[in-house]
C-alpha atoms as a PDB file:
ATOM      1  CA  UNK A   1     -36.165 -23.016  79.658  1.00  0.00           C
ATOM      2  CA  UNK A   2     -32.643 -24.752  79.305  1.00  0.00           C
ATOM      3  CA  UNK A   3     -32.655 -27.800  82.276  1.00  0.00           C
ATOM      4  CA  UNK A   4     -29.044 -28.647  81.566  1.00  0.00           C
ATOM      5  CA  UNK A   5     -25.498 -26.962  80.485  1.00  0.00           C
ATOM      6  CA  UNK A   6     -24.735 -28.118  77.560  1.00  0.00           C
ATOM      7  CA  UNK A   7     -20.923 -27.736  78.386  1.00  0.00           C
ATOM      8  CA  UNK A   8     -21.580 -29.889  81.144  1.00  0.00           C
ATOM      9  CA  UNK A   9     -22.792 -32.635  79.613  1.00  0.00           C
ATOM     10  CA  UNK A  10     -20.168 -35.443  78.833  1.00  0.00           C
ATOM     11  CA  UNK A  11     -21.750 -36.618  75.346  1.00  0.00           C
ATOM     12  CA  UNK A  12     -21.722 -32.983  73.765  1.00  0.00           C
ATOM     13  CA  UNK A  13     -18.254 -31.304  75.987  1.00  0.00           C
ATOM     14  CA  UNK A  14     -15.324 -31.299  73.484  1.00  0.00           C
ATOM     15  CA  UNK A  15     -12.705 -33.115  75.099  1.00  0.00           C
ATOM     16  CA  UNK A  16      -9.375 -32.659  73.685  1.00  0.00           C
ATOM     17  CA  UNK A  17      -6.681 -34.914  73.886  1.00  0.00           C
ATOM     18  CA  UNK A  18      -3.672 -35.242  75.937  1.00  0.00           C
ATOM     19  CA  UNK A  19      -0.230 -35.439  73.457  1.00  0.00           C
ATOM     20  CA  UNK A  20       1.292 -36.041  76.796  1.00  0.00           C
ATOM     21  CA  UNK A  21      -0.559 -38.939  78.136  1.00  0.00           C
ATOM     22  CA  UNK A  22       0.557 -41.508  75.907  1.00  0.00           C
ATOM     23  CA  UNK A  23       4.064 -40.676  77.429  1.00  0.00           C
ATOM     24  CA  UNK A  24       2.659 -41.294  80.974  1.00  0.00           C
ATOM     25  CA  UNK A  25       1.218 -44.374  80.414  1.00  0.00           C
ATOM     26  CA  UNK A  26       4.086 -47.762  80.744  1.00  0.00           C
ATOM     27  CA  UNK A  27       4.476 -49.276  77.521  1.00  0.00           C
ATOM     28  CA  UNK A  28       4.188 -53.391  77.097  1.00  0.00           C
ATOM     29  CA  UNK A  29       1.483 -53.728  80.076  1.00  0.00           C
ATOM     30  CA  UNK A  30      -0.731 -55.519  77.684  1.00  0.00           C
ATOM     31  CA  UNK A  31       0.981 -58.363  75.464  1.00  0.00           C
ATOM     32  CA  UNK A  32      -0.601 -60.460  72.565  1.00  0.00           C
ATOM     33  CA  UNK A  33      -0.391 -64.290  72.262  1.00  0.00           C
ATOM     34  CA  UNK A  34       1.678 -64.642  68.114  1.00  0.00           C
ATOM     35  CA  UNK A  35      -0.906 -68.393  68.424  1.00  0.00           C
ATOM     36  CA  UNK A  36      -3.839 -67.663  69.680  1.00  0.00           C
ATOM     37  CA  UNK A  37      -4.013 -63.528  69.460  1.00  0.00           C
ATOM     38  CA  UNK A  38      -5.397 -63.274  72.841  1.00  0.00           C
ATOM     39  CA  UNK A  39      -4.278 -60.001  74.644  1.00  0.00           C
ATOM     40  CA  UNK A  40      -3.463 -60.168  78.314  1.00  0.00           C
ATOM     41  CA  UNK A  41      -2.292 -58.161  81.409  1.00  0.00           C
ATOM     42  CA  UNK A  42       1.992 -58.686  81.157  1.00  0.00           C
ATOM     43  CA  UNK A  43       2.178 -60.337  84.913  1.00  0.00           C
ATOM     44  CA  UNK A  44      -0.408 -63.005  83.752  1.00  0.00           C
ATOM     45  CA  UNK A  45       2.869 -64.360  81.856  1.00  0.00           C
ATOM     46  CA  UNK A  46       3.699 -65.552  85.049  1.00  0.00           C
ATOM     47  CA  UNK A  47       7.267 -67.443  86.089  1.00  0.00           C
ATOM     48  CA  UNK A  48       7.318 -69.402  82.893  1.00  0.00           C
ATOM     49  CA  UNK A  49       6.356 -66.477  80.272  1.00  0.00           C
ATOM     50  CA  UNK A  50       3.844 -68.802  79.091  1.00  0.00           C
ATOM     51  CA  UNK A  51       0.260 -67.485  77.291  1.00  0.00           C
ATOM     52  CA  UNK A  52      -2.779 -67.901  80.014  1.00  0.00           C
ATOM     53  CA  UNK A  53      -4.818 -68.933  77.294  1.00  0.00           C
ATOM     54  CA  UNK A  54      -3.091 -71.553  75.004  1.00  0.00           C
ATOM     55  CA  UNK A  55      -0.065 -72.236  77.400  1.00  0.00           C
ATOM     56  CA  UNK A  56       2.192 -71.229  73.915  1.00  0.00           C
ATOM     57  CA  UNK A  57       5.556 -70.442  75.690  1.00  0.00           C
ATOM     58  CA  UNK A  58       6.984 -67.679  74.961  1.00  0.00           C
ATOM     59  CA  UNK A  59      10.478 -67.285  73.786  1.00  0.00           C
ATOM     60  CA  UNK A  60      13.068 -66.845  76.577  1.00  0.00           C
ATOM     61  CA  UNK A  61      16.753 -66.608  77.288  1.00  0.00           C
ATOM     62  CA  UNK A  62      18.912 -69.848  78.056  1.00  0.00           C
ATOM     63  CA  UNK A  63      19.681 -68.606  81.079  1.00  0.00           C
ATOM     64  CA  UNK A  64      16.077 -67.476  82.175  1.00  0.00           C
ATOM     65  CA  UNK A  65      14.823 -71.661  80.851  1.00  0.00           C
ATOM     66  CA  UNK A  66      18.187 -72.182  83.368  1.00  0.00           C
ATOM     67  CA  UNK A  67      16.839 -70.316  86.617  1.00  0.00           C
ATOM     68  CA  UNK A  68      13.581 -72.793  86.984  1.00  0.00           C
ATOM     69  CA  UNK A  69      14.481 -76.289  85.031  1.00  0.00           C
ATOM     70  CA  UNK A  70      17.806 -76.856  87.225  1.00  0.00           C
ATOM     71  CA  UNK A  71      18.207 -76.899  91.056  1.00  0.00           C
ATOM     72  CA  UNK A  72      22.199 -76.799  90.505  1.00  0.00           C
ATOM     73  CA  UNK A  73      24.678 -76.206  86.983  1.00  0.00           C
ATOM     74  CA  UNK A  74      28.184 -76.106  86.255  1.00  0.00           C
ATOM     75  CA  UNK A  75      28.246 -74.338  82.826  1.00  0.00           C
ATOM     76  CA  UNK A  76      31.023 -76.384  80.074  1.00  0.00           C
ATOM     77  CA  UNK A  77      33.166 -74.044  77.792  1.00  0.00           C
ATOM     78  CA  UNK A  78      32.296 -70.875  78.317  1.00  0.00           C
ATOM     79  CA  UNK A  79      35.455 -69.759  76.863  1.00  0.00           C
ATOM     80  CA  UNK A  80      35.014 -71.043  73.487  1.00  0.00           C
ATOM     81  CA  UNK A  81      34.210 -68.330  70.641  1.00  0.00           C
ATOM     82  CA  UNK A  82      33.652 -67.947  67.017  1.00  0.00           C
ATOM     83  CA  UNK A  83      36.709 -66.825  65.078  1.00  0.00           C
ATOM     84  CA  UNK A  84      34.608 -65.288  62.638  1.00  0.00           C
ATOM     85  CA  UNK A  85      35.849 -68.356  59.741  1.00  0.00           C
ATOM     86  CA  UNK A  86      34.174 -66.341  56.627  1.00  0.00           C
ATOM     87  CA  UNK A  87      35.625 -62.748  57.621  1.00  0.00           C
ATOM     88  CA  UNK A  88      31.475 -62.185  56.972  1.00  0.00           C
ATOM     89  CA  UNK A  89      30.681 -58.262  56.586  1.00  0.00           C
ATOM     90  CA  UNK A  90      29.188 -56.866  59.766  1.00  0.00           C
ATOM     91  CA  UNK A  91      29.219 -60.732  61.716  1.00  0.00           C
ATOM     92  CA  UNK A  92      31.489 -59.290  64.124  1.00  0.00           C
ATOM     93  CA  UNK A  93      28.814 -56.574  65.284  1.00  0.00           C
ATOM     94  CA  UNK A  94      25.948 -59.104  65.334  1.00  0.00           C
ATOM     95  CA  UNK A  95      28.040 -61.114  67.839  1.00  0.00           C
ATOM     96  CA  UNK A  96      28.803 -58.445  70.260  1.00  0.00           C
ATOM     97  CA  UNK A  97      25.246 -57.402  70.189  1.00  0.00           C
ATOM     98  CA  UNK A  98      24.001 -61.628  70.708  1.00  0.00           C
ATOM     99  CA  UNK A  99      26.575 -61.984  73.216  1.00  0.00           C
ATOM    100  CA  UNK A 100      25.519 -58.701  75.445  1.00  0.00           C
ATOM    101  CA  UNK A 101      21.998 -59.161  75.308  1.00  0.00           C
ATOM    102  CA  UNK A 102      22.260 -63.710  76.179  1.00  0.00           C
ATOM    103  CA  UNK A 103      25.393 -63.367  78.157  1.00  0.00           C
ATOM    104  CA  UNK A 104      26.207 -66.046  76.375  1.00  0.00           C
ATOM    105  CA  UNK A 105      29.546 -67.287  74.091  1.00  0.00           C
ATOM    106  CA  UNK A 106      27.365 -68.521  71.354  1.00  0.00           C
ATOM    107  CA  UNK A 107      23.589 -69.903  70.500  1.00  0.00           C
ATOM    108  CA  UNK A 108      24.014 -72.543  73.506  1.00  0.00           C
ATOM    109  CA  UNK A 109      24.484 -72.764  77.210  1.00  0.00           C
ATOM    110  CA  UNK A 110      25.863 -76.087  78.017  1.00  0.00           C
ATOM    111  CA  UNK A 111      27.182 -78.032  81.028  1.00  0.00           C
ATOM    112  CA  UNK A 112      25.953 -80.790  84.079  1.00  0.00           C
ATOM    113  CA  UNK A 113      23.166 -80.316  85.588  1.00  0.00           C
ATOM    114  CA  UNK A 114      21.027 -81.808  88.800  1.00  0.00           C
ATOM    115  CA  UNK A 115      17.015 -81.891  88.077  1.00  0.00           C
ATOM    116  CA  UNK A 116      15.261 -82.515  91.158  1.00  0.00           C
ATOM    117  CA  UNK A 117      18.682 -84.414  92.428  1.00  0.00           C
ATOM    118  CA  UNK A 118      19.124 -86.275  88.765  1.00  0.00           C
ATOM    119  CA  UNK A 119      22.268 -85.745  87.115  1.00  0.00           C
ATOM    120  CA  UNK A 120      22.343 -85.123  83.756  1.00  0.00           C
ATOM    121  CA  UNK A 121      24.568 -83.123  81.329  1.00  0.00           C
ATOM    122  CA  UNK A 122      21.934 -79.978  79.834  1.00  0.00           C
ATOM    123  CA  UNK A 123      22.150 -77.724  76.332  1.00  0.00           C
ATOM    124  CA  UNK A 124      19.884 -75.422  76.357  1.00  0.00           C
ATOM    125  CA  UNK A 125      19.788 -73.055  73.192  1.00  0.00           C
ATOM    126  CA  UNK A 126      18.859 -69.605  73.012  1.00  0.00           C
ATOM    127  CA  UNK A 127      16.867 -68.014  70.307  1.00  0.00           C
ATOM    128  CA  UNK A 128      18.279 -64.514  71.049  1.00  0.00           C
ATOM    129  CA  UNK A 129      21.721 -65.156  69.878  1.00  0.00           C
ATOM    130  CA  UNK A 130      21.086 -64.943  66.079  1.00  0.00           C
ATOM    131  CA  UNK A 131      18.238 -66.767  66.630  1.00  0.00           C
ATOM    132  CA  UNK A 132      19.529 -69.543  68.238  1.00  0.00           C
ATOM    133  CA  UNK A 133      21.526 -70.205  64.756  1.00  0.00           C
ATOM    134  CA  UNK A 134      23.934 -73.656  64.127  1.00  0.00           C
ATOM    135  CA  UNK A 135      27.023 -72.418  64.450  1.00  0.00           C
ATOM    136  CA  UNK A 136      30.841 -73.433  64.321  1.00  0.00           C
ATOM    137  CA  UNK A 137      31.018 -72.770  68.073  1.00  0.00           C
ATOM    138  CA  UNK A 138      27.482 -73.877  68.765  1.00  0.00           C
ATOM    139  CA  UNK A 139      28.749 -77.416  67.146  1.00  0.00           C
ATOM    140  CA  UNK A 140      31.613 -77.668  68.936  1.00  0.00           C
ATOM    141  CA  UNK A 141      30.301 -76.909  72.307  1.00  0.00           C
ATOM    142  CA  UNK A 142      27.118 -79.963  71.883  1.00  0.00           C
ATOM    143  CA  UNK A 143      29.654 -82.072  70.400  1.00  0.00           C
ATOM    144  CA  UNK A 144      31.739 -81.938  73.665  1.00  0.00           C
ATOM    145  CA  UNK A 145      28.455 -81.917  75.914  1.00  0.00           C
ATOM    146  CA  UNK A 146      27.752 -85.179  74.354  1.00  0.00           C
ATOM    147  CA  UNK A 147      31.202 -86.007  74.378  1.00  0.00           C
ATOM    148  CA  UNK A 148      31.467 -85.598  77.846  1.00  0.00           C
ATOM    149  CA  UNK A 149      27.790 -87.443  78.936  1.00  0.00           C
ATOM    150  CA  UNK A 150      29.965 -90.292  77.223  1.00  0.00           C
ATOM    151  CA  UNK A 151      32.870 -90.654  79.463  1.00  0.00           C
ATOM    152  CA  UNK A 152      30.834 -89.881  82.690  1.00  0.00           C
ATOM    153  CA  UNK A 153      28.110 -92.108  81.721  1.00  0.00           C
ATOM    154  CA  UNK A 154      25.618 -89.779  82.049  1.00  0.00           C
ATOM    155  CA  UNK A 155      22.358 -88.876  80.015  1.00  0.00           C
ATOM    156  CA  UNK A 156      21.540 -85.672  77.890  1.00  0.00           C
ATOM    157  CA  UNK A 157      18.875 -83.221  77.894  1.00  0.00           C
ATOM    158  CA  UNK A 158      19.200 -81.026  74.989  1.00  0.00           C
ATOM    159  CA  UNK A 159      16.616 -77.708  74.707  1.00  0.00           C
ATOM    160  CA  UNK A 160      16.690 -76.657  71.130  1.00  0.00           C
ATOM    161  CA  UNK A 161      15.987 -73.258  69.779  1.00  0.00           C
ATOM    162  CA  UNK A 162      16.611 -72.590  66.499  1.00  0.00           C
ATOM    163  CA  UNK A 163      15.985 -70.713  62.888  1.00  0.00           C
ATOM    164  CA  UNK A 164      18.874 -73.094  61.433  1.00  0.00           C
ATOM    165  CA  UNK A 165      22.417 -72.887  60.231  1.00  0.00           C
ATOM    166  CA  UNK A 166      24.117 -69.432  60.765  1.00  0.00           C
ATOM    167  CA  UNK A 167      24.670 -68.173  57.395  1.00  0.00           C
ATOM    168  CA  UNK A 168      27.652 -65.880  58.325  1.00  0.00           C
ATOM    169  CA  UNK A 169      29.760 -69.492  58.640  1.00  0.00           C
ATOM    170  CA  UNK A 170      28.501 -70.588  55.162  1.00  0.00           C
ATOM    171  CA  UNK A 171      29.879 -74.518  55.137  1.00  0.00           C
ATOM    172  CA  UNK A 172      31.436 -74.589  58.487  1.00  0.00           C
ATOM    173  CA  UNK A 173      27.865 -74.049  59.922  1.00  0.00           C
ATOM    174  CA  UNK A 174      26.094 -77.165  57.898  1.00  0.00           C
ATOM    175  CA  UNK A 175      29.462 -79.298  58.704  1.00  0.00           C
ATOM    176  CA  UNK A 176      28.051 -78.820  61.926  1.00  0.00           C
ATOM    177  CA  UNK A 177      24.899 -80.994  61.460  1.00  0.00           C
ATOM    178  CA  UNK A 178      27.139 -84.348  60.825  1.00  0.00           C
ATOM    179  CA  UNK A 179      29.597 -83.601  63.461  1.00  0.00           C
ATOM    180  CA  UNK A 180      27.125 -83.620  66.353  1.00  0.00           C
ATOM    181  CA  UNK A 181      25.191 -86.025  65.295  1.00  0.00           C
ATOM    182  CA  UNK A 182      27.871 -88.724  64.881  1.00  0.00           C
ATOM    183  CA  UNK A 183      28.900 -87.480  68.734  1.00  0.00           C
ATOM    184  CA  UNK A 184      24.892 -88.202  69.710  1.00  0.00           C
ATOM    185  CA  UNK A 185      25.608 -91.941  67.595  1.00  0.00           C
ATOM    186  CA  UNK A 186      28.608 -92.681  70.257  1.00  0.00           C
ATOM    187  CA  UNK A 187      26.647 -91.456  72.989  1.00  0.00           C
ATOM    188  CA  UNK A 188      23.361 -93.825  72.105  1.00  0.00           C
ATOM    189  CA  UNK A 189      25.664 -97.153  70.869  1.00  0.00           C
ATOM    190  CA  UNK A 190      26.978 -97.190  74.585  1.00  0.00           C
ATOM    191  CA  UNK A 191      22.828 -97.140  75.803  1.00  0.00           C
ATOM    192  CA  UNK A 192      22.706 -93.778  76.902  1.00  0.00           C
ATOM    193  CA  UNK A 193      19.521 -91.607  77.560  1.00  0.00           C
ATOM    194  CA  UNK A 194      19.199 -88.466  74.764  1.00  0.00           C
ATOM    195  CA  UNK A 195      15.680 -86.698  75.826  1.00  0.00           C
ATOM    196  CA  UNK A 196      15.176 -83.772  73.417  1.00  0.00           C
ATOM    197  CA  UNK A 197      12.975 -80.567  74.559  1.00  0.00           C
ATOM    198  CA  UNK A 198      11.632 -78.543  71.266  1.00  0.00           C
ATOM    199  CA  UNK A 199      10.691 -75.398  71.346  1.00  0.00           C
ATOM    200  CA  UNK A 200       9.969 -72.241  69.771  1.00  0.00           C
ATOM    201  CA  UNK A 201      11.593 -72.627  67.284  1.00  0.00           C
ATOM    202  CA  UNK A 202      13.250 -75.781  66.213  1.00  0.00           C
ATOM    203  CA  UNK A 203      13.893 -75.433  62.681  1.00  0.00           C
ATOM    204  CA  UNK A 204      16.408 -75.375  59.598  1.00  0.00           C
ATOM    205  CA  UNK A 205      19.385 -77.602  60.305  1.00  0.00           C
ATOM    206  CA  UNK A 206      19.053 -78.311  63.915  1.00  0.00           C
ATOM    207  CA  UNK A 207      15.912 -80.126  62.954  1.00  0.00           C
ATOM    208  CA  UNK A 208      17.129 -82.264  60.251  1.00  0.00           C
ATOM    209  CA  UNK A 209      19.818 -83.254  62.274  1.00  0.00           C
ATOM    210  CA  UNK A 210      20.462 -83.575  66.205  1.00  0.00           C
ATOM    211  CA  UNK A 211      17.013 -82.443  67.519  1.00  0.00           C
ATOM    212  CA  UNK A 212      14.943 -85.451  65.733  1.00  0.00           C
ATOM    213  CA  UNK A 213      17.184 -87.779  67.031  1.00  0.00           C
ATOM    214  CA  UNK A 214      16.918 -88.548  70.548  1.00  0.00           C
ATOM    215  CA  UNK A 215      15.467 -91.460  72.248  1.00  0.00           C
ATOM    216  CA  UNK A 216      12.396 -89.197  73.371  1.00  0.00           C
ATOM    217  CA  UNK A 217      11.050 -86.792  71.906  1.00  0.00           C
ATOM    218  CA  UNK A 218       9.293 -83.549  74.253  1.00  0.00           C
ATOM    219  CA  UNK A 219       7.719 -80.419  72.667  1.00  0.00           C
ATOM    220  CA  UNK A 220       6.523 -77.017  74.802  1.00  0.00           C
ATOM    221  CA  UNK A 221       2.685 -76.402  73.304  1.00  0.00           C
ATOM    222  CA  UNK A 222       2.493 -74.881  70.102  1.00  0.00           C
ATOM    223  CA  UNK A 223       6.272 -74.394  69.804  1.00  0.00           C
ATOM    224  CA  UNK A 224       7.132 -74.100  65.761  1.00  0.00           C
ATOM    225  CA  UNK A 225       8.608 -77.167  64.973  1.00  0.00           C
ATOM    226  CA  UNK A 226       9.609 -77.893  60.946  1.00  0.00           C
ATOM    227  CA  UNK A 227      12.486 -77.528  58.791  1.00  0.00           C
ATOM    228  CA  UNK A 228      11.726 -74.987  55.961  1.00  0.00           C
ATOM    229  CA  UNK A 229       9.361 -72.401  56.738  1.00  0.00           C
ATOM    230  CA  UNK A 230       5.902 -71.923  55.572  1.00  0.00           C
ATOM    231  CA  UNK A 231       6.248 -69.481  53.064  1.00  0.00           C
ATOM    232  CA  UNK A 232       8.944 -71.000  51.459  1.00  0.00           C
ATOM    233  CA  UNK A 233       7.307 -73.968  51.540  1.00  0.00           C
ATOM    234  CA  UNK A 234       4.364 -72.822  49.412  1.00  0.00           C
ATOM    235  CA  UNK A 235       6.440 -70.629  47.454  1.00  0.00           C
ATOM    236  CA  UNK A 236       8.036 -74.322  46.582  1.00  0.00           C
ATOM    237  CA  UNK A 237       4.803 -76.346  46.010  1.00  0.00           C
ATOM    238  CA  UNK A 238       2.476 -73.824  44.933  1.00  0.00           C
ATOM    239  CA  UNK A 239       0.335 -75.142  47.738  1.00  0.00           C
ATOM    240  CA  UNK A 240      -0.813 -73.067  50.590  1.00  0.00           C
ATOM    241  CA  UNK A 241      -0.782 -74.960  54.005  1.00  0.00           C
ATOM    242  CA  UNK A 242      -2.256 -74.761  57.105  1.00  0.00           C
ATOM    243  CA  UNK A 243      -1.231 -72.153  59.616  1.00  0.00           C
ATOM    244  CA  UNK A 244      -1.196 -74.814  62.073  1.00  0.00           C
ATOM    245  CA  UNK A 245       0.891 -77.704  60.214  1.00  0.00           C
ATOM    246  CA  UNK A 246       4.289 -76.827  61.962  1.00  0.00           C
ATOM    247  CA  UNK A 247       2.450 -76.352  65.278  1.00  0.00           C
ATOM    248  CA  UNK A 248       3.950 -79.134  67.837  1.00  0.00           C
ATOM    249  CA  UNK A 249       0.323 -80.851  68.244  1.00  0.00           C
ATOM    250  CA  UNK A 250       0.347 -80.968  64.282  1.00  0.00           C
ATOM    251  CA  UNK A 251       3.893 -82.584  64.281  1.00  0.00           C
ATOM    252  CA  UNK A 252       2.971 -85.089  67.162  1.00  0.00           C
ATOM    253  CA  UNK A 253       0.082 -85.844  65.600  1.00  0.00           C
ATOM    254  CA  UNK A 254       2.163 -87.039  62.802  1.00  0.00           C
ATOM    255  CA  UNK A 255       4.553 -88.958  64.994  1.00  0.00           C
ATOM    256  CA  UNK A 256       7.651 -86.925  65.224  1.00  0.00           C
ATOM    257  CA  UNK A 257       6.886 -86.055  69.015  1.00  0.00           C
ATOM    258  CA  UNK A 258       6.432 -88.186  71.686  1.00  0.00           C
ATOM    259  CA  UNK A 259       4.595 -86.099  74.011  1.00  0.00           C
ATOM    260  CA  UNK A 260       3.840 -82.201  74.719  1.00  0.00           C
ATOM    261  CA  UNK A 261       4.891 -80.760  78.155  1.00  0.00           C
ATOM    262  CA  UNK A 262       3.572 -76.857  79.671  1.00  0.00           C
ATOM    263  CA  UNK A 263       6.958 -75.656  80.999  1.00  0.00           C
ATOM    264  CA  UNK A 264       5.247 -75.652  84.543  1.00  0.00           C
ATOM    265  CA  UNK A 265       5.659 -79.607  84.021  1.00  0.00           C
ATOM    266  CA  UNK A 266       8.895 -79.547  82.178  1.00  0.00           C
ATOM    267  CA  UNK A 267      11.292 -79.923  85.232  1.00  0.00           C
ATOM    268  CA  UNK A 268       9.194 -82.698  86.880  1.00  0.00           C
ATOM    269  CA  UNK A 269       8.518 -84.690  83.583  1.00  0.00           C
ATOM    270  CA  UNK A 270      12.198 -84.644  83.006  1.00  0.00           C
ATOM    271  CA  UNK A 271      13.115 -85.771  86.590  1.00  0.00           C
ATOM    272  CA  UNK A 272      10.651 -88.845  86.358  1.00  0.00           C
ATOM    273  CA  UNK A 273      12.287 -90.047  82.495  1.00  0.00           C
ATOM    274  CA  UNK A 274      16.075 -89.541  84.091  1.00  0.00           C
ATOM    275  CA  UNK A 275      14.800 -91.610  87.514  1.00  0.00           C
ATOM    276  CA  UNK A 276      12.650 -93.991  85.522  1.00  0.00           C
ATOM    277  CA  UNK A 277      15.649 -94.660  83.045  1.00  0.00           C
ATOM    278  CA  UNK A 278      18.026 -95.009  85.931  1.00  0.00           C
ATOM    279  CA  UNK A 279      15.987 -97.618  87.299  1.00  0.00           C
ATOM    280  CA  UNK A 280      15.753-100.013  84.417  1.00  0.00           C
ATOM    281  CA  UNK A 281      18.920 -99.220  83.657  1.00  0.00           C
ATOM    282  CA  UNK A 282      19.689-100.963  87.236  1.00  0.00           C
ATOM    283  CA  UNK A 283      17.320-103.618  86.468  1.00  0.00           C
ATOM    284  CA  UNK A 284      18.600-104.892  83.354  1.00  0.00           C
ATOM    285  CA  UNK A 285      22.308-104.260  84.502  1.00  0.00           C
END
């Protein structure tokens, strides 16, 4: 005597597949962590696209890093524009496409800013335009910001983003590396305040120039923070390294960062160094 129906039961029924379903179901509701590999529901990103696991932040936009680090901006040359120096095959093409996905001119947003009512004159870099590369117009514009922080007297906060110089502008792109960091030399010989936020990623040029050279030092967890990259690096030495050695606990460990800041903290760390600076810049005036 048969007690069940063998079509019935779940562990012997042939289920077949739905081609459609895939097509039903929302892609990128689930997201992996590149750090720590831990997968997650999308909205556990939360405000500051940050991992709920390792706090690694995420890459964003300059202009989404804009909408919760400043309570007011007035953005600085946002008319300024590569002229393409090189006449570099297909650059023109890569800049439309950077330029309509950041909104931006170039690889940095730049202008004054108020942090929790502290002035302060803010570039913020952007790893989606070319990934955040050095350029001619990306030079010029931080050159100004500091420039400008100069005449009014006011301090810089500079968040870097950054896979190096932009090799579409060949020499005009490395020229770039002295140019704003003799404008950050003017800006510290008259006792100014240069705070530096690093972030995923701060490499290439931008690190062996402006970003290792302000009076302190901040890095978002586990941001990538070196100047050649890894393989290259053991490609070079025949050495392998650590997966972990450009990691910005690895790097502060070995002194190049002062201190590592979640991006929920960010804007209220940065509003205590301006107000604590302003203070004993009072004091000993």
């Amino acid at each position: 005597m048969q007690l069940f129906d063998e079509l019935k039961t779940l562990g012997q029924k042939h289920i077949k597949a739905d081609k459609k379903a895939s097509q039903k179901v929302p892609s990128g509701l689930w997201q992996a962590c590149p750090k720590c590999h831990q997968s997650f529901y999308y909205k556990d990103l939360g405000q500051y696209k940050t991992c709920p696991n390792c706090h690694y932040g995420f890459r964003i936009t300059a202009r989404e890093r804009l909408g919760w680090l400043t309570d007011h901006f007035e953005e600085m040359d946002s008319d300024l524009a590569t002229t393409d120096p090189l006449n570099f095959p297909n650059y023109g093409k890569k800049l439309e496409k950077a330029r309509h996905l950041t909104k931006l001119n170039d690889s940095v947003l730049t202008g004054k800013a108020l942090i929790n009512e502290q002035p302060v004159m803010l570039g913020i870099m952007d790893p989606y335009f070319i990934m955040g590369s050095l350029g001619t117009i990306t030079g010029e514009k931080l050159t100004r910001l500091f420039e400008k922080a100069l005449k009014e007297k006011l301090p810089v906060i500079l968040c870097t983003a950054s896979g190096g110089a932009r090799m579409q502008e060949g020499i005009f792109s490395l020229m770039q590396m002295a140019k704003v960091s003799a404008a950050v030399k003017r800006h510290a010989d008259a006792g100014l305040l240069y705070i530096a936020v690093l972030t995923d990623p701060t490499t290439g040029g931008v690190t062996a120039s402006f970003a290792m050279q302000a009076d302190i030092t901040l890095a978002e967890p586990r941001a990538l923070i070196g100047f050649a990259g890894k393989r290259v690096i053991e490609q070079t030495t025949f050495q392998r390294i650590p997966d972990d050695l450009q990691d910005a606990e690895s790097v502060q460990h070995h002194g190049f960062v002062d201190q590592i800041v979640p991006r929920e903290d960010l804007k209220e760390k940065l509003a205590w160094l301006l107000k604590f600076h302003q203070v004993k810049e009072v004091t000993h005036g």
